[in-house]
Protein backbone atom coordinates (compact mmCIF):
# COMPACT_ATOMS: atom_id res chain seq x y z
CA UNK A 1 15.19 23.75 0.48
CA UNK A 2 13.22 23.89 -2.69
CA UNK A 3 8.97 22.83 -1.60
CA UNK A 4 9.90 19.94 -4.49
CA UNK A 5 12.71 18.58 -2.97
CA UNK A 6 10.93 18.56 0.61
CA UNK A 7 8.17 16.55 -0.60
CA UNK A 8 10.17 13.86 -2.38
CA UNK A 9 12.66 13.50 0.37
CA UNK A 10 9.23 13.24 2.44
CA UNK A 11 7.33 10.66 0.49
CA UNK A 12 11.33 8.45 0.30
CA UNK A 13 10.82 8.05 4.10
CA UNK A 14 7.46 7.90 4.08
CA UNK A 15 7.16 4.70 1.35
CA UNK A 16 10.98 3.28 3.05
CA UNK A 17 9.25 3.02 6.24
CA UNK A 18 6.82 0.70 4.67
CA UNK A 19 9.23 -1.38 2.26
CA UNK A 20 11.33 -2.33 4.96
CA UNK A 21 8.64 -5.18 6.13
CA UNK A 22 5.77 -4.84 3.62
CA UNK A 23 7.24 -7.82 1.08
CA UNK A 24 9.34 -9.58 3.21
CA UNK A 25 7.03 -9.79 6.70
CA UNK A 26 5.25 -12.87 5.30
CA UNK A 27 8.70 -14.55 5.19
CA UNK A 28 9.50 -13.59 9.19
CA UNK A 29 5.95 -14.97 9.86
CA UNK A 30 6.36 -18.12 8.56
CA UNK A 31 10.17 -19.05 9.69
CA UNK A 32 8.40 -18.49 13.45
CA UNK A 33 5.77 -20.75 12.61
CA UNK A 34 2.68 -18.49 11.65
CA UNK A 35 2.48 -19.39 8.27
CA UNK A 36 -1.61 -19.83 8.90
CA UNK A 37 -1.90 -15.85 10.37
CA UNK A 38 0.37 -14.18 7.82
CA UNK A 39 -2.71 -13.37 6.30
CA UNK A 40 -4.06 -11.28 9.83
CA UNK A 41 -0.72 -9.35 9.80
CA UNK A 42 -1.36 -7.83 6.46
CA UNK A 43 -5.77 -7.77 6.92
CA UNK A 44 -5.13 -5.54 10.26
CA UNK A 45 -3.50 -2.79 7.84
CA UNK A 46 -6.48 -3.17 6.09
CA UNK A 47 -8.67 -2.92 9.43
CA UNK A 48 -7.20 -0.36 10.83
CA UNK A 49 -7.63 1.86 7.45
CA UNK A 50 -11.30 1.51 7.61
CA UNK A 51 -11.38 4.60 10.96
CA UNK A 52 -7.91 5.44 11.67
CA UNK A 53 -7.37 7.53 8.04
CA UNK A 54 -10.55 8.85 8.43
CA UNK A 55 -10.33 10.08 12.27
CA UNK A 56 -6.96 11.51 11.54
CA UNK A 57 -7.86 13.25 8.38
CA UNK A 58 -10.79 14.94 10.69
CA UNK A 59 -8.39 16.15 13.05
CA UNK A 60 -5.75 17.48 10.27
CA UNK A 61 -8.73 19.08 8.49
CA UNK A 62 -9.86 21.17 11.94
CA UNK A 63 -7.31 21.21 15.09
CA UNK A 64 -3.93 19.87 13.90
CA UNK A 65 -2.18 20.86 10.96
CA UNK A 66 -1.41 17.92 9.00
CA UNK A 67 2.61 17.99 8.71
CA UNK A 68 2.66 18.02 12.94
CA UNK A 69 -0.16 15.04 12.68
CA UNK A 70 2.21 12.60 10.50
CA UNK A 71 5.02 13.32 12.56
CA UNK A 72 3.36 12.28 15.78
CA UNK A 73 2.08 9.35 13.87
CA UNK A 74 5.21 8.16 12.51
CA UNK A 75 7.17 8.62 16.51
CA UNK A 76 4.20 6.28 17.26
CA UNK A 77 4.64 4.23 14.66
CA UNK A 78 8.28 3.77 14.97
CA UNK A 79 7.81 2.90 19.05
CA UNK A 80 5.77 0.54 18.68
CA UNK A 81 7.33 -1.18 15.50
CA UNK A 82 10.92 -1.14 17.26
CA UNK A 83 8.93 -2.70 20.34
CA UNK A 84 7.77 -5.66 17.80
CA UNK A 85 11.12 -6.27 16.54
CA UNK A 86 12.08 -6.21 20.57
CA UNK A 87 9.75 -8.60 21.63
CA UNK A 88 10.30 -10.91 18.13
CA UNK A 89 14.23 -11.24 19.32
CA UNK A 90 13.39 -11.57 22.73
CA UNK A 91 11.27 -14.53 22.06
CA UNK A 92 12.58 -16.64 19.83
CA UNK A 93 10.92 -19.61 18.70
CA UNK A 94 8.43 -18.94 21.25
CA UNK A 95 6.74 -16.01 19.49
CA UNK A 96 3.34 -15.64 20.80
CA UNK A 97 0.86 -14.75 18.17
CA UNK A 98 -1.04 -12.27 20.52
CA UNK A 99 1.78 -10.39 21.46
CA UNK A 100 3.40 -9.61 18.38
CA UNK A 101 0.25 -9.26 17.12
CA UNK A 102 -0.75 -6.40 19.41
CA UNK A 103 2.17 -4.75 19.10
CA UNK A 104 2.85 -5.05 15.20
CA UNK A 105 -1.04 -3.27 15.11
CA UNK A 106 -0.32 -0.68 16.89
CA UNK A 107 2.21 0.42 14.78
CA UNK A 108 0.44 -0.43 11.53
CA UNK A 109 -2.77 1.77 13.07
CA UNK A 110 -0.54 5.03 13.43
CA UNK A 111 1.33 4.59 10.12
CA UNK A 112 -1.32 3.81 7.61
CA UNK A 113 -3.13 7.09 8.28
CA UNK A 114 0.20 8.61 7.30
CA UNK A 115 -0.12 7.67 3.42
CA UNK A 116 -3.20 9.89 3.21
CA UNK A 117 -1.30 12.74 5.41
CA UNK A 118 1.31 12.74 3.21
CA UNK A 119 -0.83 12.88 0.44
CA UNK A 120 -2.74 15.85 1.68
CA UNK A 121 0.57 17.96 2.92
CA UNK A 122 1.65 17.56 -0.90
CA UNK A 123 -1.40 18.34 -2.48
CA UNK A 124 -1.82 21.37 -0.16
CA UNK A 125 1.90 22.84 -0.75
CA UNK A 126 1.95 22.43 -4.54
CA UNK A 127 -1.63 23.84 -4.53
CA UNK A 128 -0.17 26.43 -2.38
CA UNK A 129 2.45 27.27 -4.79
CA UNK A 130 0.23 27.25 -7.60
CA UNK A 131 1.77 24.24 -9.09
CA UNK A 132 -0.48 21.67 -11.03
CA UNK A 133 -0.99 18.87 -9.01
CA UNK A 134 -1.18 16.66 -12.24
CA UNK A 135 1.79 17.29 -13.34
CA UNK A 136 3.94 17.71 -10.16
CA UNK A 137 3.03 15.05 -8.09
CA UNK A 138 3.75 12.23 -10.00
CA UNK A 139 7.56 13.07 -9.76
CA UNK A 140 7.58 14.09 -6.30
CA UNK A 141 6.11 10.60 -5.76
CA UNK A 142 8.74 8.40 -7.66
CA UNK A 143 10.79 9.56 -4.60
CA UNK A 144 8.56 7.01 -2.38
CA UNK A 145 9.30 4.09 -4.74
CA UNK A 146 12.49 4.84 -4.70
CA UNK A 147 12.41 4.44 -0.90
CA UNK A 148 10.36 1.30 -0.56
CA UNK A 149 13.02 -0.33 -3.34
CA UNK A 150 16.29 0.99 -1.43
CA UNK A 151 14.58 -0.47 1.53
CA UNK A 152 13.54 -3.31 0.19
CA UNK A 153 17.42 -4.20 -1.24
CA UNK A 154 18.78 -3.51 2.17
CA UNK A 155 16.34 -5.70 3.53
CA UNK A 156 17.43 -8.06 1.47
CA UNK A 157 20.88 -7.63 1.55
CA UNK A 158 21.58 -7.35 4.51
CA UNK A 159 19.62 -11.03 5.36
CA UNK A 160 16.97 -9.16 7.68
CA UNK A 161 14.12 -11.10 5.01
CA UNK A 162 13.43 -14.02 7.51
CA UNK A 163 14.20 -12.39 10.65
CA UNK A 164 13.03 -9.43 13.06
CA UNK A 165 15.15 -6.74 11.87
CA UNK A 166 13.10 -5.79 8.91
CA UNK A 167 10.92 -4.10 12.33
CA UNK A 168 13.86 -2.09 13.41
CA UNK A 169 14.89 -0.83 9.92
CA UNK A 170 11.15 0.09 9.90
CA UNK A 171 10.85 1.94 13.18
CA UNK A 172 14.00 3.70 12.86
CA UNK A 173 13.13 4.71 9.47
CA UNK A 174 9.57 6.34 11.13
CA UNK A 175 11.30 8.46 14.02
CA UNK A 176 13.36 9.96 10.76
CA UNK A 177 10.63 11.24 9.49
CA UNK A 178 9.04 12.26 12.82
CA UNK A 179 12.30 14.49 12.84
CA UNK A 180 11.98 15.52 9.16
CA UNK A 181 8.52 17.00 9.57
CA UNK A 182 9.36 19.73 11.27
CA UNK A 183 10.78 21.18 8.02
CA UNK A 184 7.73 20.63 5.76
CA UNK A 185 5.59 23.22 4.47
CA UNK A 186 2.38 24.41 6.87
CA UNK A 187 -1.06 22.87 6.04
CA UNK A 188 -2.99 25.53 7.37
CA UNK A 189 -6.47 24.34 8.67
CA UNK A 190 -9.28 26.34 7.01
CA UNK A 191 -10.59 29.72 9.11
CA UNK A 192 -14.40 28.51 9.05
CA UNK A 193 -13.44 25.51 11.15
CA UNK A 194 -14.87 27.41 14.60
CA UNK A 195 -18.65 27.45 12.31
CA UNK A 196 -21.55 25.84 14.09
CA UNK A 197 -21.82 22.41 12.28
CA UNK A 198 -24.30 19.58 12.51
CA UNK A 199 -22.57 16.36 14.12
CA UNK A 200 -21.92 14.73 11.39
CA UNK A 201 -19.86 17.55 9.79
CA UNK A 202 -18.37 17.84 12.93
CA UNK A 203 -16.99 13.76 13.52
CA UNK A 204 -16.23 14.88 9.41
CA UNK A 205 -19.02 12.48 7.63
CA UNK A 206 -19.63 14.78 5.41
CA UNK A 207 -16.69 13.26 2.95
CA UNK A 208 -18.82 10.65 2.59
CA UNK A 209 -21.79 13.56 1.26
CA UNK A 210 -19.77 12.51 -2.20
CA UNK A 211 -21.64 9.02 -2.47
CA UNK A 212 -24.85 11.01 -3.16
CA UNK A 213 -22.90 11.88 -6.53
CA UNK A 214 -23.67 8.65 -8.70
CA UNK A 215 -20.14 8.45 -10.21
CA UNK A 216 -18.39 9.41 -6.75
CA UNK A 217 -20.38 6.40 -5.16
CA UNK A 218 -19.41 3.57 -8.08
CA UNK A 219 -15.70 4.93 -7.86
CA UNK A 220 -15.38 4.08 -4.05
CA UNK A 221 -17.17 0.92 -4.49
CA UNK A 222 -14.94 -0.31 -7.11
CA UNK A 223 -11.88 1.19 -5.18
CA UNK A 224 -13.53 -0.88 -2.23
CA UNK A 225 -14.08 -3.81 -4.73
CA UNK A 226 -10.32 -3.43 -6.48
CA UNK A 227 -8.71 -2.98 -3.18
CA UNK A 228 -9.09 -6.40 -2.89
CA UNK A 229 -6.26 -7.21 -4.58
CA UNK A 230 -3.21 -4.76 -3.25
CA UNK A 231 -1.90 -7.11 -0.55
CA UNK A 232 -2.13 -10.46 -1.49
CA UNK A 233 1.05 -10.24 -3.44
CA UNK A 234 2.61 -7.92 -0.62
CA UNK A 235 1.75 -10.80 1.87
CA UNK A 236 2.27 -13.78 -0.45
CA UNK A 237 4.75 -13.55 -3.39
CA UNK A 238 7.98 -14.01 -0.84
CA UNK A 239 6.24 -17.36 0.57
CA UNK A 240 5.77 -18.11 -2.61
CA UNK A 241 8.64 -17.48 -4.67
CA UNK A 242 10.45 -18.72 -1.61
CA UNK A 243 8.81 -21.97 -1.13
CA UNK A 244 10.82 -22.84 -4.54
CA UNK A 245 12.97 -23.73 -2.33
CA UNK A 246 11.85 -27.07 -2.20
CA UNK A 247 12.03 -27.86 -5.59
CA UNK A 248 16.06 -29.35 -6.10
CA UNK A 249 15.65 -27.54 -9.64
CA UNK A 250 14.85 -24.26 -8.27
CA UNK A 251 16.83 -24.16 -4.93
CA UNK A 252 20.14 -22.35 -5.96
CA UNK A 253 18.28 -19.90 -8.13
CA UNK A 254 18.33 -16.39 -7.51
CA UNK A 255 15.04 -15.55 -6.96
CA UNK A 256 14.78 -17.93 -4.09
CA UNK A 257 17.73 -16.88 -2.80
CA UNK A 258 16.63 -12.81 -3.42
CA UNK A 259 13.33 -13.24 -3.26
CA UNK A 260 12.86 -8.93 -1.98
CA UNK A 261 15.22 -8.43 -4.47
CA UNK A 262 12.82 -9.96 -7.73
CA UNK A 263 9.79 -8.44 -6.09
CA UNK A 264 11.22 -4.89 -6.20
CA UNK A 265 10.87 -5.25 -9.81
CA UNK A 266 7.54 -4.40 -9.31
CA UNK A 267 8.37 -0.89 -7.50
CA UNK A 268 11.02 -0.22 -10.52
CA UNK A 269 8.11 -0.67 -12.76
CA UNK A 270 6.01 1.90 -9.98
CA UNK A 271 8.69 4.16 -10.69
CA UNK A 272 8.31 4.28 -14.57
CA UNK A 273 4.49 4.01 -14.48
CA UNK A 274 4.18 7.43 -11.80
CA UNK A 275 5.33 9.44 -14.82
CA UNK A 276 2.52 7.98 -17.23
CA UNK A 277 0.05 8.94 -15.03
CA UNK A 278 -0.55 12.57 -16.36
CA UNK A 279 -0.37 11.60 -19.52
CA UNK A 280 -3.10 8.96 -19.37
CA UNK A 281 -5.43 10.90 -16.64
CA UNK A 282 -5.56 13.90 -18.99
CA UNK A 283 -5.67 11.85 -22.78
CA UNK A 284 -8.19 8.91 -21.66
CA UNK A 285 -9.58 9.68 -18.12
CA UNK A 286 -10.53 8.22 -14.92
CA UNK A 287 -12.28 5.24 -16.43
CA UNK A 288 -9.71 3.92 -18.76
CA UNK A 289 -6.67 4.14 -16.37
CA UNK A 290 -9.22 2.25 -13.73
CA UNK A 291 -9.76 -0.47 -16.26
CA UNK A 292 -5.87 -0.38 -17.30
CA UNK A 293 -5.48 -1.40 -13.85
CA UNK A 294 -7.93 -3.44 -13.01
CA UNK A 295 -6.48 -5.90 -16.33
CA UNK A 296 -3.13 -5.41 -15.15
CA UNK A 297 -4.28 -7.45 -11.65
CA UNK A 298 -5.11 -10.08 -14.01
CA UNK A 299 -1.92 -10.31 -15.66
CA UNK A 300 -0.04 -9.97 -12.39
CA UNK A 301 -1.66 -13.08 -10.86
CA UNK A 302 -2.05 -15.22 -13.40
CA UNK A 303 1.67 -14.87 -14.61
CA UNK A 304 2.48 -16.36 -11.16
CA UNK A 305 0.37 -18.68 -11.47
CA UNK A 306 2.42 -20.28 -14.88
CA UNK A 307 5.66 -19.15 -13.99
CA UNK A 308 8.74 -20.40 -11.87
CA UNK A 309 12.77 -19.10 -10.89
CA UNK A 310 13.92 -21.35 -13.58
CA UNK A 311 13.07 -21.22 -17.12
CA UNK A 312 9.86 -19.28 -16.07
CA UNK A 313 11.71 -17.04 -14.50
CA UNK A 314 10.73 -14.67 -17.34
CA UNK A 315 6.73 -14.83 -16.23
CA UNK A 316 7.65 -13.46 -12.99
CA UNK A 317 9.76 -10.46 -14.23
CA UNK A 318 6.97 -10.02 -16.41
CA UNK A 319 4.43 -9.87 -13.48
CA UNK A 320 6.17 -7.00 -11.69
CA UNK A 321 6.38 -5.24 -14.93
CA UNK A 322 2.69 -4.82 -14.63
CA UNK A 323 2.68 -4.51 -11.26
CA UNK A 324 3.81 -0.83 -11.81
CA UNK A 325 0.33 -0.10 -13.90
CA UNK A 326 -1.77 -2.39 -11.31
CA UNK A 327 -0.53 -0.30 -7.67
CA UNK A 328 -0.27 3.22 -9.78
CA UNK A 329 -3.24 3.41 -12.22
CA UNK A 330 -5.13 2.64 -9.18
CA UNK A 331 -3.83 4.21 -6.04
CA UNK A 332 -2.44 7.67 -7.90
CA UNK A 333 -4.77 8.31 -10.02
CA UNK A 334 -7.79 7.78 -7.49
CA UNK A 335 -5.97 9.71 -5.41
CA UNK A 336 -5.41 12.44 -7.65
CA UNK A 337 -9.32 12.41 -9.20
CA UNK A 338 -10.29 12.23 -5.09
CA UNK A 339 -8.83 15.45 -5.01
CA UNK A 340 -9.68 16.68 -8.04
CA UNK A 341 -13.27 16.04 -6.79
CA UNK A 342 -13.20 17.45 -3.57
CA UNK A 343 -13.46 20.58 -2.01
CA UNK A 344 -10.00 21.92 -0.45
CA UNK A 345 -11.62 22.05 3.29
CA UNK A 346 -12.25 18.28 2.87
CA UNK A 347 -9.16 17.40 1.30
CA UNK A 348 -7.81 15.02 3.86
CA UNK A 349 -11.10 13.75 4.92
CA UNK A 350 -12.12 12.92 1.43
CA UNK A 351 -8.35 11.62 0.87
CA UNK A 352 -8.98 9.70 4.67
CA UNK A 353 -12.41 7.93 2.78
CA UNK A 354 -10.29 6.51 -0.47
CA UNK A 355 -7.59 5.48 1.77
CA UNK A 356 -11.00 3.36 3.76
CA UNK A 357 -12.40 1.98 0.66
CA UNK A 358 -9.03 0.65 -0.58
CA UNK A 359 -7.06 -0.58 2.03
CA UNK A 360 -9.10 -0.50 4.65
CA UNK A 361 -12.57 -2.36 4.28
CA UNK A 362 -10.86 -4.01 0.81
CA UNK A 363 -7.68 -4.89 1.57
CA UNK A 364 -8.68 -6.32 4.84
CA UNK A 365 -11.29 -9.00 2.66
CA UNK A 366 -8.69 -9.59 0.41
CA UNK A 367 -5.71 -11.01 2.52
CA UNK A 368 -8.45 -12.47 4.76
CA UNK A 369 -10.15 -14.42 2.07
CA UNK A 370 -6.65 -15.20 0.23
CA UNK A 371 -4.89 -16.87 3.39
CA UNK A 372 -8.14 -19.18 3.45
CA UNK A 373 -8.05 -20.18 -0.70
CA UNK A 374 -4.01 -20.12 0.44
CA UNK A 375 -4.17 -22.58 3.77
CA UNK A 376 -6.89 -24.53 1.87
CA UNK A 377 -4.01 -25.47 -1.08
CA UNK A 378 -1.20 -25.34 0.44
CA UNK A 379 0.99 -27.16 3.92
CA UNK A 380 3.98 -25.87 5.50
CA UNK A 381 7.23 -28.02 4.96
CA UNK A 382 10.75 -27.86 6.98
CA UNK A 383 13.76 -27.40 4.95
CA UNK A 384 17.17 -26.99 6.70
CA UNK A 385 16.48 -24.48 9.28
CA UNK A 386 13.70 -22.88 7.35
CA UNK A 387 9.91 -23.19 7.03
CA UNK A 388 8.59 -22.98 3.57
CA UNK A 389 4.69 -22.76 2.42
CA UNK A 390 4.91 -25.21 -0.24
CA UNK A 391 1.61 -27.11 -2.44
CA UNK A 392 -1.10 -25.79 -5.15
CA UNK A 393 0.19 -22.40 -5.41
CA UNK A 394 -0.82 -22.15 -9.22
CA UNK A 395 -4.72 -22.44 -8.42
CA UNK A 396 -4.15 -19.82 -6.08
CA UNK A 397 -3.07 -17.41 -8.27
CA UNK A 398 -5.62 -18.49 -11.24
CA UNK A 399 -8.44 -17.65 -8.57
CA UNK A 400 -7.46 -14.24 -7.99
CA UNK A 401 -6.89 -13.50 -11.32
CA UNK A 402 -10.50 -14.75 -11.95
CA UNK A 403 -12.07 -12.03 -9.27
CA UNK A 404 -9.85 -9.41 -10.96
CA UNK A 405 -11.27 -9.95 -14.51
CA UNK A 406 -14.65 -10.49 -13.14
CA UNK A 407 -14.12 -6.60 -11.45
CA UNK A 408 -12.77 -5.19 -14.35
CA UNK A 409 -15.46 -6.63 -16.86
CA UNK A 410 -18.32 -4.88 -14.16
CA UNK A 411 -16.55 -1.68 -13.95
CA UNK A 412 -16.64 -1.42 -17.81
CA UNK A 413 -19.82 -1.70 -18.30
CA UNK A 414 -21.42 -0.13 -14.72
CA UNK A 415 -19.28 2.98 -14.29
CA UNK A 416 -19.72 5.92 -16.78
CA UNK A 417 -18.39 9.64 -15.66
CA UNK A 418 -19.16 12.69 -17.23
CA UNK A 419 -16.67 14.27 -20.03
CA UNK A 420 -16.79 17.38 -17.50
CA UNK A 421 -14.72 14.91 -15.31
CA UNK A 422 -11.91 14.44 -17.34
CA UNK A 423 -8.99 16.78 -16.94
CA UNK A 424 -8.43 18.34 -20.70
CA UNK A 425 -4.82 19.19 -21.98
């Protein structure tokens, strides 16, 4: 099989696995009555990003190659996410919060190291090839939002939004791709691993040698500081759009009736925006597609904030329109100027550190400090056999879109990297 085809049919799974819960969990939560923790479900991915990334990019980097690692981490993955789903059936109403807790965690801890694994078995089979990683990985990535929309639909379709199966699709989804990675290209792990090396280089610190480079250390704290924002629309928007439902107006509409189906809008718009990347990376540079991004937050929250599934419904297509340059201009493109930045023996380490900064220590203050401005605003309200989170959403979304300005305004004038940075055509 062409290396080109491998890695997209790779990163489908790989993103699929995640779509199948990511938008529509918040939903599940609330129609068992956690509306008030739906916020903890989406901060552990966040917590568990700030060591497990890192500890498994240390191990791919010196005593596992890295296509064996994210197969064992999606079998885990997919265990423990079936066992949710088990344990979410089995209870019923009566859904503990602990238990489904525990067991949704340990799933999320052995897939989110997987993004960065993926990452780094790409980077090091195109590099391998002598492809440009510029270039070819944009395409090769499409392939996961393509995955996390077809998931998404059949989410949706198939009426798994409010219920526990969204967890099976999930799991099953990971033990696919447990089988797949047996046929992806070898990540060898560098010769000099066996080299005396100080304990820190040994546990792999020494990715985070990169904050003594000024622009290296403002990047990750701005990644830390923008990574804020990437799941409180993941967590929220369904709830949200959703909770529409108790407007007469609004209740037949068919973005409360699709809700998974209007968000995946936003991963359409991923789709187009991958294939900008190159283009914008090598004409303006790190610092402009940052600030592109950062902007595009803005507009994404504040659009929900005005808009509605009626005669508004126009504000929210227009929100997941920009959605696309919000996730990509951010997570690609750091990616990519991560690895552009890095030496090849730290690749997954270094890869393992953005993956902290983002959605580990900033994605976990996000979605914790957003279900707090969110239970402060809002009250849960029973409609029919459903529970809807219905109140103040709009001042929600206008305080969010505040702290994303107020980033990108900082960046602009605090972060400056050198010309020699920028990738030239």
């Amino acid at each position: 099989m062409n290396l080109k085809v491998k890695l997209s049919l790779m990163n489908f799974l790989e993103f699929a696995v995640w779509g199948a819960y990511l938008t529509s969990m918040g939903r599940y939560l609330g129609n068992i009555g956690l509306a008030s923790g739906i916020g903890y479900f989406y901060s552990v991915q966040g917590v568990v990003s700030i060591f497990m990334p890192a500890i498994i990019g240390i191990i791919a980097d010196r005593w596992m190659q890295a296509q064996k690692l994210l197969g064992l981490c999606h079998l885990l993955a997919g265990i423990f996410m079936i066992a949710t789903a088990w344990y979410g059936a089995a209870a019923g109403n009566n859904v503990q919060f602990a238990t489904i807790f525990s067991l949704y965690t340990l799933s999320v801890a052995f897939f989110m190291p997987t993004i960065a694994l993926a990452n780094s078995v790409a980077y090091t089979g195109l590099t391998a090839a002598g492809m440009d990683t510029v270039k070819d990985f944009p395409p090769i990535r499409i392939w996961g939002t393509i995955g996390f929309i077809i998931s998404m639909w059949f989410v949706d379709l198939m009426g798994f939004q409010a219920n526990q199966n969204q967890f099976v699709t999930s799991g099953v989804l990971s033990i696919l791709l447990f089988l797949y990675s047996f046929t992806l290209p070898k990540c060898y792990i560098p010769e000099n691993r066996g080299e005396s090396k100080s304990l820190m280089q040994a546990l792999g610190f020494d990715a985070f040698h990169l904050f003594k480079r000024k622009e290296m250390a403002i990047f990750f704290i701005f990644s830390m500081l923008l990574g804020v924002c990437l799941q409180i629309t993941n967590g929220f928007a369904n709830p949200f759009i959703s909770s529409f439902a108790a407007v007469k107006e609004y209740a037949d509409t068919f973005g409360v009736q699709h809700a998974n189906i209007l968000i995946s809008l936003s991963q359409v718009s991923e789709t187009c925006c991958i294939l900008l990347i190159p283009f914008f990376l090598k004409r303006y540079g790190i610092k402009v597609v940052m600030l592109m991004a950062m902007f595009a937050w803005v507009l994404r929250f504040g659009l929900f904030g005005v808009g509605n599934p009626g005669s508004g419904v126009w504000m929210f297509i227009l929100s997941m329109i920009v959605y696309g340059v919000a996730f990509d201009f951010f997570n690609i493109s750091g990616s990519l100027f991560v690895d552009q930045q890095t030496d090849p023996s730290l690749r997954s380490s270094a890869q393992g550190l953005f993956m902290l900064m983002t959605n580990g220590i900033g994605a976990t203050i996000g979605t914790i400090v957003a279900q707090q401005i969110i239970n402060a605003h809002t009250h849960t309200e029973v409609i029919g056999e459903n529970v809807y989170t219905v109140g103040d959403w709009p001042t929600c979304w206008y305080i969010f879109a505040a702290y994303a300005l107020a980033i990108g305004i900082v960046f602009a004038l605090i972060f400056h990297p050198k010309e020699a940075e920028k990738t030239q055509e």
